[in-house]
N, C-alpha and C. Protein backbone atom coordinates (compact mmCIF):
# COMPACT_ATOMS: atom_id res chain seq x y z
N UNK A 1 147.98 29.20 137.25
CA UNK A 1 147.90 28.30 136.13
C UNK A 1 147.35 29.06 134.93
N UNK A 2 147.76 28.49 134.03
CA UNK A 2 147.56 29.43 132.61
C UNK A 2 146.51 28.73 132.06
N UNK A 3 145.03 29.69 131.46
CA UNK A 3 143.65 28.53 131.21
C UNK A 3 144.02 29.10 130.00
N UNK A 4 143.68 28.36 128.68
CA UNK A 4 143.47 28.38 127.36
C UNK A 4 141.61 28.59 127.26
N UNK A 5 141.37 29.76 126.62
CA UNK A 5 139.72 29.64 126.49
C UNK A 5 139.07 30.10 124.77
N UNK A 6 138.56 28.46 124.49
CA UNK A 6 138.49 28.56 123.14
C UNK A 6 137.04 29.20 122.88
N UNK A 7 136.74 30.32 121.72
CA UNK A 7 136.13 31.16 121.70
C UNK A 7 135.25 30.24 120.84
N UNK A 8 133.81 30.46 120.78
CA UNK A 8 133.77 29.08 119.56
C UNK A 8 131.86 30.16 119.50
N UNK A 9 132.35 31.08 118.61
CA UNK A 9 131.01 31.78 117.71
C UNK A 9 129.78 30.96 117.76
N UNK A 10 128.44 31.72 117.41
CA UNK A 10 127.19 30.92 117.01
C UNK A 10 127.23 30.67 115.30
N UNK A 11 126.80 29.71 115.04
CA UNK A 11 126.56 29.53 113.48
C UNK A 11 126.26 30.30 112.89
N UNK A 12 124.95 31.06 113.32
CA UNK A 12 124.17 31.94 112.34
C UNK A 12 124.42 33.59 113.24
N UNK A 13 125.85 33.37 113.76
CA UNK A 13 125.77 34.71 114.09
C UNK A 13 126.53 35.67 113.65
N UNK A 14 126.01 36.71 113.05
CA UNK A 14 126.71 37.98 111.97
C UNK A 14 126.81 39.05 112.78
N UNK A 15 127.61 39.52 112.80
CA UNK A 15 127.49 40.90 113.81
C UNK A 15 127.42 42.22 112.73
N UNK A 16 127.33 41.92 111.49
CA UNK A 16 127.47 42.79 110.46
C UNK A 16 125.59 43.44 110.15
N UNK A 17 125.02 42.29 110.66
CA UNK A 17 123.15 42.52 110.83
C UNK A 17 122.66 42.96 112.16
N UNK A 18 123.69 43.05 112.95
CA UNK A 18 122.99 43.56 114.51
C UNK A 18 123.36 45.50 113.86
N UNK A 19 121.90 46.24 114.96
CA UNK A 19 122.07 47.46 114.97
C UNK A 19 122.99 48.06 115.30
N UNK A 20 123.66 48.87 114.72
CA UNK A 20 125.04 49.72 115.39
C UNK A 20 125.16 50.05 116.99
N UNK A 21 124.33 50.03 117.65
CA UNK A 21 124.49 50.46 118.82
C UNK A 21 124.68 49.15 119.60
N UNK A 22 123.75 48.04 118.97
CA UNK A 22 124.29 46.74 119.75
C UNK A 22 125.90 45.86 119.44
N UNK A 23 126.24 46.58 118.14
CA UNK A 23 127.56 45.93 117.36
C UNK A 23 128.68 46.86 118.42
N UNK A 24 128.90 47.50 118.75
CA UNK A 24 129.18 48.54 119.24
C UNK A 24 129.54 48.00 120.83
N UNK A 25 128.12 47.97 121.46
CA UNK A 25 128.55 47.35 122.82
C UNK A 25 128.81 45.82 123.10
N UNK A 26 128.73 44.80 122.19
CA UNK A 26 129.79 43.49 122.14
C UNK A 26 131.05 43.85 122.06
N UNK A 27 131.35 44.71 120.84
CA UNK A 27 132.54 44.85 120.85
C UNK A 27 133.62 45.87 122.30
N UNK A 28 133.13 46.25 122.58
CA UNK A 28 133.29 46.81 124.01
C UNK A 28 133.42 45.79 125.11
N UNK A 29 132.70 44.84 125.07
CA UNK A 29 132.43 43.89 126.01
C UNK A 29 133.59 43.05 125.61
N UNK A 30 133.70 42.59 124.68
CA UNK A 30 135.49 42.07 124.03
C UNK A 30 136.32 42.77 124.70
N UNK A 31 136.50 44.12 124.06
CA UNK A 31 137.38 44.61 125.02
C UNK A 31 137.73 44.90 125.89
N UNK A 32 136.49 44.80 127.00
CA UNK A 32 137.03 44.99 128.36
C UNK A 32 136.95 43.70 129.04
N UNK A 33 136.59 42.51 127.95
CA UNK A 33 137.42 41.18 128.34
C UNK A 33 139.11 40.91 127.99
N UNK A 34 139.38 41.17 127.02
CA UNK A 34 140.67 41.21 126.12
C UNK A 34 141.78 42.46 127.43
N UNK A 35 141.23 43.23 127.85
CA UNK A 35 142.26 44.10 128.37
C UNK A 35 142.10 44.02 130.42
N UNK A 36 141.42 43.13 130.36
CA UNK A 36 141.60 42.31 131.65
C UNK A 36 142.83 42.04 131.92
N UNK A 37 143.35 42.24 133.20
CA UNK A 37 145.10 41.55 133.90
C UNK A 37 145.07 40.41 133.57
N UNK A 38 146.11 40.26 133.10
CA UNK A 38 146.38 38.09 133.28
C UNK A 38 145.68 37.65 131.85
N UNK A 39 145.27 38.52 131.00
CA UNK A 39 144.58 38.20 129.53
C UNK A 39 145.82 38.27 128.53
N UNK A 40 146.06 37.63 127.61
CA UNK A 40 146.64 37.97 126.38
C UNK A 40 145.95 37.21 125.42
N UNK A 41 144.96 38.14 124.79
CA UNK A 41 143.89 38.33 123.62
C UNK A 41 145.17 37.56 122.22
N UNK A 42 144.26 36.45 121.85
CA UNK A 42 144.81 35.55 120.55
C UNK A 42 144.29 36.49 119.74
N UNK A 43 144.96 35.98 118.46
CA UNK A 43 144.32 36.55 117.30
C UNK A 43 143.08 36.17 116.95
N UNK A 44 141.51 36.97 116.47
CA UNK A 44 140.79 36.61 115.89
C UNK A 44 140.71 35.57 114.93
N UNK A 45 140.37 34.21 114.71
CA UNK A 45 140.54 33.80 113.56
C UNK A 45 139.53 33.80 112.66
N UNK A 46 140.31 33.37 110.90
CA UNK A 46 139.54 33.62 109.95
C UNK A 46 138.04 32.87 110.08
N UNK A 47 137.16 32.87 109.01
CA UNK A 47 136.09 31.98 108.74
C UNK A 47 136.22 30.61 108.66
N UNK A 48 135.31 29.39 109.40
CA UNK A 48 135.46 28.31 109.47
C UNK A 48 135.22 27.84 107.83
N UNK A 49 135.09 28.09 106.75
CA UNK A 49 135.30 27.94 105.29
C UNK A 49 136.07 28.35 104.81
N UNK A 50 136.67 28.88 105.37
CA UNK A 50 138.42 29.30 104.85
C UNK A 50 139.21 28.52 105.38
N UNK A 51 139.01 27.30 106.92
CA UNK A 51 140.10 26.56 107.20
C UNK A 51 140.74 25.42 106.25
N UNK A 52 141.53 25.00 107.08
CA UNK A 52 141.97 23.55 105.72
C UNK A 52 142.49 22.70 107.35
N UNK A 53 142.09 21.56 107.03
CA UNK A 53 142.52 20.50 108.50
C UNK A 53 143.77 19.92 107.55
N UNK A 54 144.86 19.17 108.25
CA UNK A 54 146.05 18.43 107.75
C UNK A 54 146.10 17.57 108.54
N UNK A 55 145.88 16.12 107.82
CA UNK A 55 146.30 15.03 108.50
C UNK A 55 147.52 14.34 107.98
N UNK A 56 148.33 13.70 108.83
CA UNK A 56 149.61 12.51 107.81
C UNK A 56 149.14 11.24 108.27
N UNK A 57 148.98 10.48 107.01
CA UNK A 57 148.61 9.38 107.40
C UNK A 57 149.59 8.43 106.52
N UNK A 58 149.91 7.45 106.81
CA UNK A 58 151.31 6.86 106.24
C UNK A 58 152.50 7.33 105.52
N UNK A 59 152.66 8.56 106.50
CA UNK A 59 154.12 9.35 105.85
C UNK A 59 153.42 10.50 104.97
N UNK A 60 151.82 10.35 104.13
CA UNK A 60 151.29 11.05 103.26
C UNK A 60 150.48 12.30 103.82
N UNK A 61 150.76 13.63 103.40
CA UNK A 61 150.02 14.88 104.20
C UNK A 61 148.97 15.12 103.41
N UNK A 62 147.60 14.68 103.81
CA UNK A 62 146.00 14.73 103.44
C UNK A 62 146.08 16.82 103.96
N UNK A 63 145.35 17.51 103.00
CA UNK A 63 144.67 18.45 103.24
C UNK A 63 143.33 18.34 103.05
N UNK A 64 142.64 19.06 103.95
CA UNK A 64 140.83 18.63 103.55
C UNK A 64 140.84 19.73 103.65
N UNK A 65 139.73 20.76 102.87
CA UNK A 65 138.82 22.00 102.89
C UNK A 65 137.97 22.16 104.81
N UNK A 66 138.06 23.03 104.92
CA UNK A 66 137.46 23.28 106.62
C UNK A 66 137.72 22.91 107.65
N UNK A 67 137.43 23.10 108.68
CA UNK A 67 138.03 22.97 110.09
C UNK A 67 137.32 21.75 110.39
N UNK A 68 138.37 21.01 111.57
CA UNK A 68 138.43 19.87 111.70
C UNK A 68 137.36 19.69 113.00
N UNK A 69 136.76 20.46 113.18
CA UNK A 69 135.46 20.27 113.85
C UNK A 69 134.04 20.62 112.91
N UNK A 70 133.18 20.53 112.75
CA UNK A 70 132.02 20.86 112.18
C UNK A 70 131.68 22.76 112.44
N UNK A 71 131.40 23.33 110.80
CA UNK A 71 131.42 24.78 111.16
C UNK A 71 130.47 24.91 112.26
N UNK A 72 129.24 24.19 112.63
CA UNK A 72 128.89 24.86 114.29
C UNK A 72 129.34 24.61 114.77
N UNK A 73 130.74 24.18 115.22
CA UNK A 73 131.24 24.56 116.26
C UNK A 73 132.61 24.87 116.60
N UNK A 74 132.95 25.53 115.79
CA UNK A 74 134.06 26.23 115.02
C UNK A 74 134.48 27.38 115.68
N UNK A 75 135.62 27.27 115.77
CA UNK A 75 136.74 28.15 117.14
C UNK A 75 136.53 29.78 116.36
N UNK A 76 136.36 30.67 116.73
CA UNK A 76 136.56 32.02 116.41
C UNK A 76 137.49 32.93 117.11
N UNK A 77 137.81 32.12 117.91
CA UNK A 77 139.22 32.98 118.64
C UNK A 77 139.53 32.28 119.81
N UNK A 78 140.55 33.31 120.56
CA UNK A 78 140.96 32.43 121.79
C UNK A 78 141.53 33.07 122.73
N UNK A 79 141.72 32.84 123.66
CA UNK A 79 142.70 33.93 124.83
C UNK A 79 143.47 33.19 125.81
N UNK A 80 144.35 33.42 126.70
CA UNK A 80 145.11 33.02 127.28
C UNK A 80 144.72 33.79 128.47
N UNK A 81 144.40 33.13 129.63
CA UNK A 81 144.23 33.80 130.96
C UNK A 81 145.02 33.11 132.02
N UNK A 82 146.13 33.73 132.76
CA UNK A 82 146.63 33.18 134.03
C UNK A 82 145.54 34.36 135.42
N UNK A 83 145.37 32.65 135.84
CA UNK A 83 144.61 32.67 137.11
C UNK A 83 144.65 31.59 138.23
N UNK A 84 144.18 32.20 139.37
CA UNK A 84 145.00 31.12 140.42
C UNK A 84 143.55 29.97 140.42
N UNK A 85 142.44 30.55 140.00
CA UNK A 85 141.86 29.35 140.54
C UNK A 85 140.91 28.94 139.08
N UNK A 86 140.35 27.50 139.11
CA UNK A 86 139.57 27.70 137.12
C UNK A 86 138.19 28.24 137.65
N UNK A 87 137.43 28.56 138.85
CA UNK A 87 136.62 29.59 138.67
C UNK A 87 136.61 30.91 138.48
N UNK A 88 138.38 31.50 138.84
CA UNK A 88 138.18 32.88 137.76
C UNK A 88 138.12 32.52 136.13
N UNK A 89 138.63 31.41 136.18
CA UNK A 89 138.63 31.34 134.63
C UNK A 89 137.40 31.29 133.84
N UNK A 90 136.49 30.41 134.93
CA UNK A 90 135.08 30.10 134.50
C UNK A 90 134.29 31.65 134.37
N UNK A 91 134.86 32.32 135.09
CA UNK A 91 133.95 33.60 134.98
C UNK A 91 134.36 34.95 134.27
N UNK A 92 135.77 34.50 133.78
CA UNK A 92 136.11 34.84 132.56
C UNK A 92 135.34 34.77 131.31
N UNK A 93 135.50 33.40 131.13
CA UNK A 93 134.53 32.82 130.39
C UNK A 93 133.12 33.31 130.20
N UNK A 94 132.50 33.69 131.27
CA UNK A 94 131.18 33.88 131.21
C UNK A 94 131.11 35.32 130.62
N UNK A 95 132.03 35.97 130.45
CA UNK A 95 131.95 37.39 130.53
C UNK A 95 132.18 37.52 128.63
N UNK A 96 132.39 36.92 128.13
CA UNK A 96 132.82 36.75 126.44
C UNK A 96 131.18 36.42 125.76
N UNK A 97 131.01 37.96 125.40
CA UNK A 97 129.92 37.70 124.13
C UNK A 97 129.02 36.35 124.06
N UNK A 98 130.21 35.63 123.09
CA UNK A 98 129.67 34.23 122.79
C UNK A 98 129.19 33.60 123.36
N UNK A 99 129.43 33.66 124.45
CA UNK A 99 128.88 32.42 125.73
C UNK A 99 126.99 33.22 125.81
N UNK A 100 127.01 34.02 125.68
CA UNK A 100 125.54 33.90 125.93
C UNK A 100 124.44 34.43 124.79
N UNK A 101 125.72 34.26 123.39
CA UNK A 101 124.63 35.00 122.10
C UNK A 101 124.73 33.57 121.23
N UNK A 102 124.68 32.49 121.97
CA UNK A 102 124.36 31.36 120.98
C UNK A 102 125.75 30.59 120.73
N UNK A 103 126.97 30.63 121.42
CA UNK A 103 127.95 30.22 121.45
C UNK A 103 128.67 29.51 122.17
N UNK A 104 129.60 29.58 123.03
CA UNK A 104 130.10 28.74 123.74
C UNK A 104 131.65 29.16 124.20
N UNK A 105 132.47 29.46 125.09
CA UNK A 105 133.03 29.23 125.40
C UNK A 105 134.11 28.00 126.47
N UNK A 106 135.16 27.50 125.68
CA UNK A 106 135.56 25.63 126.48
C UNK A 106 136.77 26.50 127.40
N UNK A 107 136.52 26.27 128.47
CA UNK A 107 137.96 26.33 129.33
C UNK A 107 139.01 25.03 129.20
N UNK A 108 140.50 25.40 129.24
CA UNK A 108 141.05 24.26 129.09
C UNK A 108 142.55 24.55 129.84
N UNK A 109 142.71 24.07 130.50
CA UNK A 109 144.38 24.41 131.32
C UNK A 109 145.14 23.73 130.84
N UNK A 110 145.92 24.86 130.17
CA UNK A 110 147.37 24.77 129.13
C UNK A 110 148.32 23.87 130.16
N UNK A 111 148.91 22.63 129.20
CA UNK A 111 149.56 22.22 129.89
C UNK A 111 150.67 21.73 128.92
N UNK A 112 151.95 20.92 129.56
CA UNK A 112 152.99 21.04 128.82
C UNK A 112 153.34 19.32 128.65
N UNK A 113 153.03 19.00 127.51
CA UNK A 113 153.37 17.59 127.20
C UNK A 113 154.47 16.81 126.82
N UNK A 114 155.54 17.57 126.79
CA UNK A 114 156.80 17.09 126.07
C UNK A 114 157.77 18.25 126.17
């Protein structure tokens, strides 16, 4: 089964203020999550103040400024993992930065609605 795992950053977290040697080994730790079997690494996304949400509401397309969740808790990326069971997925999960620098990672099994 194919898990969807939404990457979802800390608020106040900059990786541009951590010491080079710690910026360095997150990003390593990405990557040797991202180049895991059964991974296909989403694109990074932009800043949650750069989103725009779109709603239609009587035929009419509303744009609002920012993401349609609150910036704490605002998606920063995402990945695609096929795995046979959702505790590899869960421990996928556990293995992504975010989940333990103030963030969060949501498991969610991609499924097909239509």
């Amino acid at each position: 089964m194919k898990y969807v795992l939404l990457i979802y950053q800390p608020d106040a977290f900059d990786p541009k203020s951590l010491p080079p040697e710690e910026h360095k080994a997150i990003a390593e730790q990405y990557q040797s999550v991202t180049s895991t079997s059964q991974v296909t690494p989403g694109l990074p996304l932009g800043l949650p103040q750069d989103a725009m949400t779109v709603r239609v509401k009587n035929g009419e397309t509303q744009v609002t400024d920012g993401p349609y969740v609150d910036i704490a808790g605002a998606v920063g990326g995402y990945l695609i993992f096929d795995a046979d069971t959702k505790e590899e997925a869960v421990a996928l999960a556990a293995r992504v930065p975010a989940a333990r620098l103030g963030g969060a990672v949501e498991v969610r099994p991609a499924q097909a609605y239509w």
